[in-house]
N, C-alpha and C. Protein backbone atom coordinates (compact mmCIF):
# COMPACT_ATOMS: atom_id res chain seq x y z
N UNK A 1 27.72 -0.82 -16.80
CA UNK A 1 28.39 -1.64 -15.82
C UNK A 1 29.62 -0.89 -15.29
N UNK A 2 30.46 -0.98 -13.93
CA UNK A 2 31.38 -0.60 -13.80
C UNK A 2 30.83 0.40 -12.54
N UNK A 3 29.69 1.01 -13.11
CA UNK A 3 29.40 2.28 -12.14
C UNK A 3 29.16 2.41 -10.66
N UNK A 4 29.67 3.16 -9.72
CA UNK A 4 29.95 2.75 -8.89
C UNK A 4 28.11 3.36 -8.30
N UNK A 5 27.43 2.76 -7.43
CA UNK A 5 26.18 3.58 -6.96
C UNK A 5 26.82 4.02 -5.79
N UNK A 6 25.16 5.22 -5.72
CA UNK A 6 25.98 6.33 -4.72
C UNK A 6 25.62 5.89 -3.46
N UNK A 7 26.61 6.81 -2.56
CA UNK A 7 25.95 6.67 -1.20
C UNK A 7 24.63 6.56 -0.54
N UNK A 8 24.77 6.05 0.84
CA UNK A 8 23.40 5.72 1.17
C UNK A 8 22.46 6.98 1.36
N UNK A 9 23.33 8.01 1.95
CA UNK A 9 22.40 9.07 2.22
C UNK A 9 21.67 9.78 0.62
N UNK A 10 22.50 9.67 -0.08
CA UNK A 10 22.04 10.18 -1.62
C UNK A 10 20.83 9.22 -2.17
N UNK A 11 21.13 7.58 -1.79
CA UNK A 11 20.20 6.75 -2.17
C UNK A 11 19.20 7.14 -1.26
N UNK A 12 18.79 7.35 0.00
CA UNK A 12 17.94 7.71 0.80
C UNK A 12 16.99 8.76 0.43
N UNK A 13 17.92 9.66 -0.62
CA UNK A 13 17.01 11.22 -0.75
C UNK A 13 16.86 10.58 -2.27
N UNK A 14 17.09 9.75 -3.15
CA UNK A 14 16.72 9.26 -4.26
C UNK A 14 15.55 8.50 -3.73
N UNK A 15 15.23 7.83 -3.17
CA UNK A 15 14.14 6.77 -2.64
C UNK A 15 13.05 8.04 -2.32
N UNK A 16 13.17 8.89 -1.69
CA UNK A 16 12.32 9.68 -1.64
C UNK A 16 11.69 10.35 -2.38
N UNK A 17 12.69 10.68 -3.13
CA UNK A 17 12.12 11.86 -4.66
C UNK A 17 11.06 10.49 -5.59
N UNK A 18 11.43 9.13 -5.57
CA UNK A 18 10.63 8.90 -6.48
C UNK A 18 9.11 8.05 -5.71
N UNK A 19 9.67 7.82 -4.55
CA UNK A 19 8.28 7.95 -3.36
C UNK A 19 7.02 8.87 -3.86
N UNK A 20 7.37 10.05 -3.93
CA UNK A 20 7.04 11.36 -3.41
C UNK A 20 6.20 11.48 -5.87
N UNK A 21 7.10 11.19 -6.32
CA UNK A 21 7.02 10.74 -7.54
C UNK A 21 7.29 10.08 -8.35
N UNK A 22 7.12 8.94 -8.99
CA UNK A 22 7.49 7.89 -9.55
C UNK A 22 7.18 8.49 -10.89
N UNK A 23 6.58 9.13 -11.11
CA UNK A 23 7.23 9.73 -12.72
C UNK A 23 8.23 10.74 -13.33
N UNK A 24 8.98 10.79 -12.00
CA UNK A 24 10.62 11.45 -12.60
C UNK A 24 11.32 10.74 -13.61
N UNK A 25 11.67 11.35 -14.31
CA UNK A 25 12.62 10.88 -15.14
C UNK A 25 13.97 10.80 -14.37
N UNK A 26 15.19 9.72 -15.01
CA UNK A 26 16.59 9.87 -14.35
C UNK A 26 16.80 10.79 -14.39
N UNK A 27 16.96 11.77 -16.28
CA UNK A 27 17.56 12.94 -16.14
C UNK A 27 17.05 14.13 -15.11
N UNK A 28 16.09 14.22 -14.47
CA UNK A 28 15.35 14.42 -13.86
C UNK A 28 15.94 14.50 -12.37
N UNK A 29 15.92 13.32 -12.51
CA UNK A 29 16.37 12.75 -10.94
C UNK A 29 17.93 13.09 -10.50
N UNK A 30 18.50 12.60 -11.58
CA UNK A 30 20.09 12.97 -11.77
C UNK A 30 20.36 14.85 -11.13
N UNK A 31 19.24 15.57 -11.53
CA UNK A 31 19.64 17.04 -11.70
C UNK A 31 19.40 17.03 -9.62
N UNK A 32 18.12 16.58 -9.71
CA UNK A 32 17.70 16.96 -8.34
C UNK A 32 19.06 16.01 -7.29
N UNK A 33 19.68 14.93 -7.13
CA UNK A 33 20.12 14.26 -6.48
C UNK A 33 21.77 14.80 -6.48
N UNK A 34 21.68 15.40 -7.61
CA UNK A 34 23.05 16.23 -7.96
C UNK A 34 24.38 14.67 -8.51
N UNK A 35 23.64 14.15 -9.22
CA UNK A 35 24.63 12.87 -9.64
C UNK A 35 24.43 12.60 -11.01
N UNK A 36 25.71 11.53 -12.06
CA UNK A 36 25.40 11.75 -13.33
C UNK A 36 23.76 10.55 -13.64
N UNK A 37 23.14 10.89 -14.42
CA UNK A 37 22.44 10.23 -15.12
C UNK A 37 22.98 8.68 -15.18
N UNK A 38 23.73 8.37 -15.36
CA UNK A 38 23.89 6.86 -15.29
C UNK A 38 24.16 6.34 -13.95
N UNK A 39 24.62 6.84 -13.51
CA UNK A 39 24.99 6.38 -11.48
C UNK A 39 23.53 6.16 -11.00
N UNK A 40 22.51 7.68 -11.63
CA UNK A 40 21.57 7.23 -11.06
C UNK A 40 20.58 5.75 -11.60
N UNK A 41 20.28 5.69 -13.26
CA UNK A 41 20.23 4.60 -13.61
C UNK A 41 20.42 3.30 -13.16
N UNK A 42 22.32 3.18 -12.70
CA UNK A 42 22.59 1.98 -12.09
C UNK A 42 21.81 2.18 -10.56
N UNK A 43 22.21 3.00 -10.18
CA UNK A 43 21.62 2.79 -8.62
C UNK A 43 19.99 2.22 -8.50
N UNK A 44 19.34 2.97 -9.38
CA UNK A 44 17.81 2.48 -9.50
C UNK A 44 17.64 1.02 -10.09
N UNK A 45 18.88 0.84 -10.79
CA UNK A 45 18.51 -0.77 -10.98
C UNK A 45 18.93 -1.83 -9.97
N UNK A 46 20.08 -1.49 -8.94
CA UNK A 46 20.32 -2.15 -7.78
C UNK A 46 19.35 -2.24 -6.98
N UNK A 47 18.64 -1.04 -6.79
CA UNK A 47 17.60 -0.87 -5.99
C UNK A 47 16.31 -1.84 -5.88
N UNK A 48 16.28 -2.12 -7.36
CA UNK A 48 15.37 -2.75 -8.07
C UNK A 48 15.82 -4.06 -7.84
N UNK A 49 16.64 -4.43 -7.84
CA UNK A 49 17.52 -6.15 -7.96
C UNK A 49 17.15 -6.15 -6.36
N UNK A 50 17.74 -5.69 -5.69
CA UNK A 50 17.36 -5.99 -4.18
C UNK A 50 16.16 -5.58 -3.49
N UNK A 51 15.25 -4.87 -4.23
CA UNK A 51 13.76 -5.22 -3.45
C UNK A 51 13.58 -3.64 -2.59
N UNK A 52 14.56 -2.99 -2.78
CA UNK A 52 14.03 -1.71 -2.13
C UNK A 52 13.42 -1.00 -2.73
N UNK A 53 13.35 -0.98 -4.02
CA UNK A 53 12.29 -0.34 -4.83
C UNK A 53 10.99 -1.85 -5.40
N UNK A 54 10.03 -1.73 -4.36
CA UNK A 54 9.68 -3.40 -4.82
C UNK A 54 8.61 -2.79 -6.09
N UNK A 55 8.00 -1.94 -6.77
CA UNK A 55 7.45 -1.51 -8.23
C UNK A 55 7.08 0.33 -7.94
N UNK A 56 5.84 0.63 -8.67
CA UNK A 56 5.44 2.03 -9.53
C UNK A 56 4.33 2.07 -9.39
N UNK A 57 3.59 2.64 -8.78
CA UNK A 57 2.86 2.37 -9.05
C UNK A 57 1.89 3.96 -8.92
N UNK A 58 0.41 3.97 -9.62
CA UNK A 58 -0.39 5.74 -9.11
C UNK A 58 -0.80 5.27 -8.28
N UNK A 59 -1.39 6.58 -7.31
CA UNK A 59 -2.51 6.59 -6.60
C UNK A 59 -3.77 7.36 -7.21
N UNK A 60 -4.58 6.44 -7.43
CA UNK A 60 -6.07 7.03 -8.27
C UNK A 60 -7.13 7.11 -6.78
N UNK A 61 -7.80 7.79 -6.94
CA UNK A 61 -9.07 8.21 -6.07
C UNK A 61 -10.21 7.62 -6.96
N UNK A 62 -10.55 6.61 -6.84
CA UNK A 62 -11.63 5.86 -7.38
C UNK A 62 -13.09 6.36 -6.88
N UNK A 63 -13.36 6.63 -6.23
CA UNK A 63 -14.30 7.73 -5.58
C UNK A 63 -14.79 8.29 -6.93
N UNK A 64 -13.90 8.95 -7.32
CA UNK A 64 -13.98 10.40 -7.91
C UNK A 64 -14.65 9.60 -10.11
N UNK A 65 -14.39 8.61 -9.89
CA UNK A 65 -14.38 7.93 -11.19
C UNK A 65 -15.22 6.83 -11.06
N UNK A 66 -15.23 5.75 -10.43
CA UNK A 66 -16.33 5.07 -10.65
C UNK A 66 -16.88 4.58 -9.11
N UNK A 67 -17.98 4.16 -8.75
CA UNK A 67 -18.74 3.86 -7.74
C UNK A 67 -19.18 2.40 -7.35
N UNK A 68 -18.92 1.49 -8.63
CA UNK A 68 -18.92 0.19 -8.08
C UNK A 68 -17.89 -0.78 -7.71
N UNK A 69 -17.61 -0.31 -6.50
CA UNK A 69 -16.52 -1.08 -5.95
C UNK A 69 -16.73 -0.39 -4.83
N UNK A 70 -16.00 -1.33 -3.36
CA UNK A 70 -16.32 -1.46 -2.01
C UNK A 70 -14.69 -2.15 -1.68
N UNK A 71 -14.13 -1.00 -0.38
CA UNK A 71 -12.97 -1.90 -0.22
C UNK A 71 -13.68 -2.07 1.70
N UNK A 72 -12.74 -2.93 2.01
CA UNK A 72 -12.73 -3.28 3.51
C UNK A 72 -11.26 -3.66 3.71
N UNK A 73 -11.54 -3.56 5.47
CA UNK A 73 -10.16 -3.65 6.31
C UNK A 73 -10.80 -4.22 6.77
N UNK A 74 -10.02 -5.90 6.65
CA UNK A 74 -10.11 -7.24 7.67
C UNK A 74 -9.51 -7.28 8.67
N UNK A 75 -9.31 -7.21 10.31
CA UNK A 75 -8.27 -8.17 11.29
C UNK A 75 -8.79 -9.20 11.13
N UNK A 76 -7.26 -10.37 11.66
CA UNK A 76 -8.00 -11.40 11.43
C UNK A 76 -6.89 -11.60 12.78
N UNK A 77 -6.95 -12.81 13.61
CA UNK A 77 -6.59 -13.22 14.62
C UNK A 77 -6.20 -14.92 14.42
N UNK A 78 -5.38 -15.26 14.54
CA UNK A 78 -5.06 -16.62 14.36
C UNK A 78 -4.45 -17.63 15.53
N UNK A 79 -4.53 -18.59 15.60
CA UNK A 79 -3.98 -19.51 16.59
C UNK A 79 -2.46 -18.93 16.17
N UNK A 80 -1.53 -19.07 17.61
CA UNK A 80 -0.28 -18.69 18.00
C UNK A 80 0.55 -19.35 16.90
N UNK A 81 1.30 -18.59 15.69
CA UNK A 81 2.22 -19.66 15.36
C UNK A 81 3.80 -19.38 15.24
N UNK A 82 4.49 -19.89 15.02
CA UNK A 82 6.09 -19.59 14.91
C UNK A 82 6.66 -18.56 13.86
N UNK A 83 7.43 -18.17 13.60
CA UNK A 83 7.52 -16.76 12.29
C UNK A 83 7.42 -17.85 11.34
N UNK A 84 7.45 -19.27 11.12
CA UNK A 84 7.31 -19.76 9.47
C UNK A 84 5.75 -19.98 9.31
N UNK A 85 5.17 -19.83 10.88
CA UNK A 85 3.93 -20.29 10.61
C UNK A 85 2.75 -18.97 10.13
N UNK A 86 3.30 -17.58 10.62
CA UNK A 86 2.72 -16.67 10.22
C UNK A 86 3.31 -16.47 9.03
N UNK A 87 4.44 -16.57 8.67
CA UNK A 87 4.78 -16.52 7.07
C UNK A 87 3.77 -17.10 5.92
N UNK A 88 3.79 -18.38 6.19
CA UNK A 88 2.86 -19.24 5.79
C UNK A 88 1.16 -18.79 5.51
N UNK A 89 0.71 -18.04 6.54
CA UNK A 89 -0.35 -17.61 6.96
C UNK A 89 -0.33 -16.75 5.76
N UNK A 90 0.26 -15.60 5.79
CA UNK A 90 0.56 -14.39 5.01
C UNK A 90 0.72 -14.76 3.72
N UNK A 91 1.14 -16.18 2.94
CA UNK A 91 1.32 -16.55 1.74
C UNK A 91 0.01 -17.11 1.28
N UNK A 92 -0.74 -17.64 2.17
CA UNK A 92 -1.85 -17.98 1.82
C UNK A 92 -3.10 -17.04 1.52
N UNK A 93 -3.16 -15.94 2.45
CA UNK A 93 -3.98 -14.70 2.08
C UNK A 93 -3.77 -13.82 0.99
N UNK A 94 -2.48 -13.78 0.45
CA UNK A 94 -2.10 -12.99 0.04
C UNK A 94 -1.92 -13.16 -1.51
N UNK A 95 -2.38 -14.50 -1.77
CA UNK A 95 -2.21 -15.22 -3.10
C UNK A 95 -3.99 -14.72 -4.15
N UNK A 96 -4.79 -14.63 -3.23
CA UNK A 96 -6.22 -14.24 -3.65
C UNK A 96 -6.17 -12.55 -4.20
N UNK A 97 -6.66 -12.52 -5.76
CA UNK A 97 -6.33 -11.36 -6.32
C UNK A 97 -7.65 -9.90 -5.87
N UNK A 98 -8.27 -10.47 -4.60
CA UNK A 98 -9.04 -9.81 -3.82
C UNK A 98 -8.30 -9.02 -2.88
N UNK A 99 -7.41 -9.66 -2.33
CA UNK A 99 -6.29 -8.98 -1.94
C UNK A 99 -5.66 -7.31 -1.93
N UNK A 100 -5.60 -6.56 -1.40
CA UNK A 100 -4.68 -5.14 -2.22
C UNK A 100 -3.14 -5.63 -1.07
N UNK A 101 -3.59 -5.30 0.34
CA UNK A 101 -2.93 -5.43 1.35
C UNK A 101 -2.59 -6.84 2.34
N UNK A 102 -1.66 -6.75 3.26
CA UNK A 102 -1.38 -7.99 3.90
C UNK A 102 -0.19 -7.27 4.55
N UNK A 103 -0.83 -7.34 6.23
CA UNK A 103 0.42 -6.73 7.17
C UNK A 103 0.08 -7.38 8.29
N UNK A 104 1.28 -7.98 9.14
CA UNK A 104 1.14 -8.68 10.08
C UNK A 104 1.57 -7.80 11.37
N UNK A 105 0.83 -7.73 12.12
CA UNK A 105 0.61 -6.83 13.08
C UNK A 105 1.07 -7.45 14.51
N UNK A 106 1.19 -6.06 15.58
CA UNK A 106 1.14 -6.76 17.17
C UNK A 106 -0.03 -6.10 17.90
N UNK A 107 -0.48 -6.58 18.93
CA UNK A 107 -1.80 -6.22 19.07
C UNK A 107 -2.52 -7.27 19.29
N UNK A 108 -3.92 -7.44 19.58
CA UNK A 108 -4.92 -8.27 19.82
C UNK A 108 -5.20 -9.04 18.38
N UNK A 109 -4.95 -8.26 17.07
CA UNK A 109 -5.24 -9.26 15.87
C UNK A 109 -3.88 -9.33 15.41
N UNK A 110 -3.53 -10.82 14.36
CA UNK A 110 -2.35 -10.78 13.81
C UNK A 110 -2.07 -10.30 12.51
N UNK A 111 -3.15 -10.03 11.73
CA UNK A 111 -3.04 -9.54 10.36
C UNK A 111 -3.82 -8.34 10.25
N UNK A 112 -3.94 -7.87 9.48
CA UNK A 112 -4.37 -6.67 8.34
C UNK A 112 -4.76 -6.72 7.49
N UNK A 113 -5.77 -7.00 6.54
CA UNK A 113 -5.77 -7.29 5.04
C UNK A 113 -6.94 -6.04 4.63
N UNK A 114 -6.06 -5.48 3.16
CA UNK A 114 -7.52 -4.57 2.71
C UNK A 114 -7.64 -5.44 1.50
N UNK A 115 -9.34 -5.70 1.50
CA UNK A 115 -9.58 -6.33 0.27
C UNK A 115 -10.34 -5.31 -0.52
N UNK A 116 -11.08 -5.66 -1.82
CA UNK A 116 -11.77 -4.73 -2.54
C UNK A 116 -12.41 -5.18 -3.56
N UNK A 117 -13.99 -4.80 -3.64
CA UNK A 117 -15.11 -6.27 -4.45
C UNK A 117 -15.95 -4.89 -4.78
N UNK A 118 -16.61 -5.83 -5.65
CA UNK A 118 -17.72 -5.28 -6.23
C UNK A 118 -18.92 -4.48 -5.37
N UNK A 119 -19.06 -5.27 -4.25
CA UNK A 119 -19.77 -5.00 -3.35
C UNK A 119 -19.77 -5.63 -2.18
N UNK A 120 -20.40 -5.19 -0.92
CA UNK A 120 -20.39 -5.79 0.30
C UNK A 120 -20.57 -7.55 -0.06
N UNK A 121 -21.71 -7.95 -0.42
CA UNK A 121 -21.59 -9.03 -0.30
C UNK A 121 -21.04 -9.70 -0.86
N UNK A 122 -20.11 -9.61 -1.91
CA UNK A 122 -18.66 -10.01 -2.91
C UNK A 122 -17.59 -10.40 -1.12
N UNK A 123 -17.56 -9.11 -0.97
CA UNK A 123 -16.40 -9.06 0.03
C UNK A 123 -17.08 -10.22 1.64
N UNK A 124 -18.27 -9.84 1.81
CA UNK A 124 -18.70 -10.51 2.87
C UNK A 124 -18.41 -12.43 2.16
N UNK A 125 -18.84 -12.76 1.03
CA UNK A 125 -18.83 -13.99 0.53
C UNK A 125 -16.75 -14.42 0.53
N UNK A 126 -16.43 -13.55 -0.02
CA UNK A 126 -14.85 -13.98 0.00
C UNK A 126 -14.65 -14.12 1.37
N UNK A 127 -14.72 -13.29 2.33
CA UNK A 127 -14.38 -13.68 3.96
C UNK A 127 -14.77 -14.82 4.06
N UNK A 128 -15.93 -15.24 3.98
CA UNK A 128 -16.69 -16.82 4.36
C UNK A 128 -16.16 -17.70 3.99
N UNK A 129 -15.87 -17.42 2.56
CA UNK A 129 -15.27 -19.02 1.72
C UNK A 129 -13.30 -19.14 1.61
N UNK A 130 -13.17 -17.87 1.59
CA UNK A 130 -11.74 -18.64 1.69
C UNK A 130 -11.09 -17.57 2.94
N UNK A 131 -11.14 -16.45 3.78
CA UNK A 131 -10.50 -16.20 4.78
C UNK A 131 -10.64 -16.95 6.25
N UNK A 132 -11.75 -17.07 6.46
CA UNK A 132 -12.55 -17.57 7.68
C UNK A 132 -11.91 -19.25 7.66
N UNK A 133 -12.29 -20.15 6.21
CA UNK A 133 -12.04 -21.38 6.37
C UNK A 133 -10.16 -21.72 6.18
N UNK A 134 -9.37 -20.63 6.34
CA UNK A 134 -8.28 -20.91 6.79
C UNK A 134 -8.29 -21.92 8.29
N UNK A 135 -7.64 -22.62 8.37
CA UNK A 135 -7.68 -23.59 9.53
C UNK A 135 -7.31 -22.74 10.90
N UNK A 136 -6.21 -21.74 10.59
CA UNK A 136 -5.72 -21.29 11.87
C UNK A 136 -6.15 -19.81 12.46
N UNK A 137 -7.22 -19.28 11.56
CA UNK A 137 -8.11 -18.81 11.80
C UNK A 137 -8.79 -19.05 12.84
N UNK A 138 -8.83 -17.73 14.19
CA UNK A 138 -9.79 -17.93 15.05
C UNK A 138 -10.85 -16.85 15.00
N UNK A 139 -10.58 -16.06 14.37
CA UNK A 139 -11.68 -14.57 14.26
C UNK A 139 -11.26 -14.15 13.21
N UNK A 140 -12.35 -12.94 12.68
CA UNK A 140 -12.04 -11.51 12.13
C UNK A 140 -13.36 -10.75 12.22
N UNK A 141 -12.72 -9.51 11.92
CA UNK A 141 -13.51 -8.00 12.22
C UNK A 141 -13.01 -7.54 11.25
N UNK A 142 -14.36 -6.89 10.21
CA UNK A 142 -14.35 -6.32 8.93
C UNK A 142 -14.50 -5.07 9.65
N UNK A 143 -14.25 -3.39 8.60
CA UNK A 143 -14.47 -2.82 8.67
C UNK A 143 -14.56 -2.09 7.89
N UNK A 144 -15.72 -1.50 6.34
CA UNK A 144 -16.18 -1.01 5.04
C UNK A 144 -15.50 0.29 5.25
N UNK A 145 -14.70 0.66 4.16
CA UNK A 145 -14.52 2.35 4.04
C UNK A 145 -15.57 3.02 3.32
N UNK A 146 -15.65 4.04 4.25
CA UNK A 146 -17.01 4.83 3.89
C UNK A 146 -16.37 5.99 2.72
N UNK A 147 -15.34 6.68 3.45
CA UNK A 147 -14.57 7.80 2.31
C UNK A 147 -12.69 7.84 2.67
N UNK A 148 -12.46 7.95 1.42
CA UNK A 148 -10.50 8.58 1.86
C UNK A 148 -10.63 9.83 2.08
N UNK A 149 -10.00 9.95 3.14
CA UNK A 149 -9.67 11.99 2.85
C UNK A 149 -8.20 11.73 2.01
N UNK A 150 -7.26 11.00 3.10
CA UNK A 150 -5.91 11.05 3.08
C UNK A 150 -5.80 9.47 2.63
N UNK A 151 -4.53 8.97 1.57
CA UNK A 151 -3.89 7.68 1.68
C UNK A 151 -2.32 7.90 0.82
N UNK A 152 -1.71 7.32 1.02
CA UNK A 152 -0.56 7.15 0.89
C UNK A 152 0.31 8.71 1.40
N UNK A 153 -0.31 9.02 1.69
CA UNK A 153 0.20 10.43 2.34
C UNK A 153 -0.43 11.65 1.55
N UNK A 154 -1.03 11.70 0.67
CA UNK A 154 -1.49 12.19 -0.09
C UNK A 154 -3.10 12.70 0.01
N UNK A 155 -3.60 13.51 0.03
CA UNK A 155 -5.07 14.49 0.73
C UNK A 155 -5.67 14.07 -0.94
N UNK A 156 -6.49 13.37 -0.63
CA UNK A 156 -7.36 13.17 -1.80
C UNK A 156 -8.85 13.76 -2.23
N UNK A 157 -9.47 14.26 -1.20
CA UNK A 157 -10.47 15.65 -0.91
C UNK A 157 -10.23 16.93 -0.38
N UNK A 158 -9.80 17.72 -1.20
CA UNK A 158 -9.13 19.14 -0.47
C UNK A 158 -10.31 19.83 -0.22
N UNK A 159 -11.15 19.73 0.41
CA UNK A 159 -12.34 20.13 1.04
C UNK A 159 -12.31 20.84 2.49
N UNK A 160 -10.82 21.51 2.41
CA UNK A 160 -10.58 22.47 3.65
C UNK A 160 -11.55 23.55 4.37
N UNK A 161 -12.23 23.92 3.31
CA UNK A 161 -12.68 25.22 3.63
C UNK A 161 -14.27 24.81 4.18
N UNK A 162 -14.15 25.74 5.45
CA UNK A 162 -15.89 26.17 5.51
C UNK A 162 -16.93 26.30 4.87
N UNK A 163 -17.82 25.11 4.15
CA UNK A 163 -18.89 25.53 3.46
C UNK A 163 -20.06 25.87 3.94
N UNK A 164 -20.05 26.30 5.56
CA UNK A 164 -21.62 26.61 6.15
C UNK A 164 -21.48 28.20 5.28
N UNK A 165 -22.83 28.71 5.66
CA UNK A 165 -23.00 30.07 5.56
C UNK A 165 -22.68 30.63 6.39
N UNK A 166 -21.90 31.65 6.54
CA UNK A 166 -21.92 32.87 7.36
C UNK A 166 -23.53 33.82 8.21
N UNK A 167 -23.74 34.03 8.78
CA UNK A 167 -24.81 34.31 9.29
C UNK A 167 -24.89 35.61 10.35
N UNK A 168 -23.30 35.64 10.50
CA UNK A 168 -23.11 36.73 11.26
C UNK A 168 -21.58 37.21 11.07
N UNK A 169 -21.50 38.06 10.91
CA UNK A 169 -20.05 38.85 10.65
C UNK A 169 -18.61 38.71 11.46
């Protein structure tokens, strides 16, 4: 207690380093940010109290490990509502542990949702029974991911190189 946290620009390049890696250690972090070990501590727990660090989490390539599972990207389009009414909207989608994502968009649709099932018709059956029979629901457009190259910024098939044959010099 007592400690004062650091500036914003220091918190800015701290937010990044653990962006970029969330398994730094403080002491770690402390060396790279050039601050003591406990400043950084407190700062990461302010961070934490106010929601700018909202958790930790990996990025796994499920691809690469198991094969039964299917994600999709829902729009969904809703009757016009007020910011408590898309709030609302967004609390209700977002409560189903089918769920990964939930972003409210501008554009022709108002939401975003990536869900992720066992299989197409897991995911096709959850749309039916509880996205669709939202009341203020007027549409949606699924769309199955076939492969990641790239997600969270991160190249998850480094499959750069030319694998045709050469055939001519």
């Amino acid at each position: 207690k007592g400690v004062i946290p650091i500036e914003q620009k220091k918190q800015k390049e701290l937010l990044r380093l653990i962006e970029e890696n969330c398994r730094l250690t403080p002491t770690e972090l402390a060396v790279l940010v050039d601050e003591p070990e406990a400043v950084i501590q407190e700062t990461i727990r302010f961070l934490e109290q106010e929601k700018i660090i909202c958790g930790y989490r990996g990025l796994i390539n499920w691809e690469k490990f198991e094969d039964d599972w299917v994600e999709a990207i829902v729009e969904i389009r809703v009757t016009a509502q007020g910011t408590a009414g898309y709030q609302s909207v967004a609390e209700e989608i977002k409560r189903f542990p089918q769920v990964e994502t939930v972003y409210f968009l501008s554009g022709p649709y108002d939401f975003l949702v990536m869900l992720r099932g066992k299989n197409i018709k897991e995911i096709s059956n959850f749309i039916s029974n509880h996205l669709a029979p939202i009341d203020v629901v007027q549409s949606t457009r699924t769309h199955f991911t076939l492969k990641k190259y790239k997600d969270w910024g991160l190249v998850l098939d480094d499959h750069d190189q030319d694998e045709r044959i050469k055939v001519s010099p």
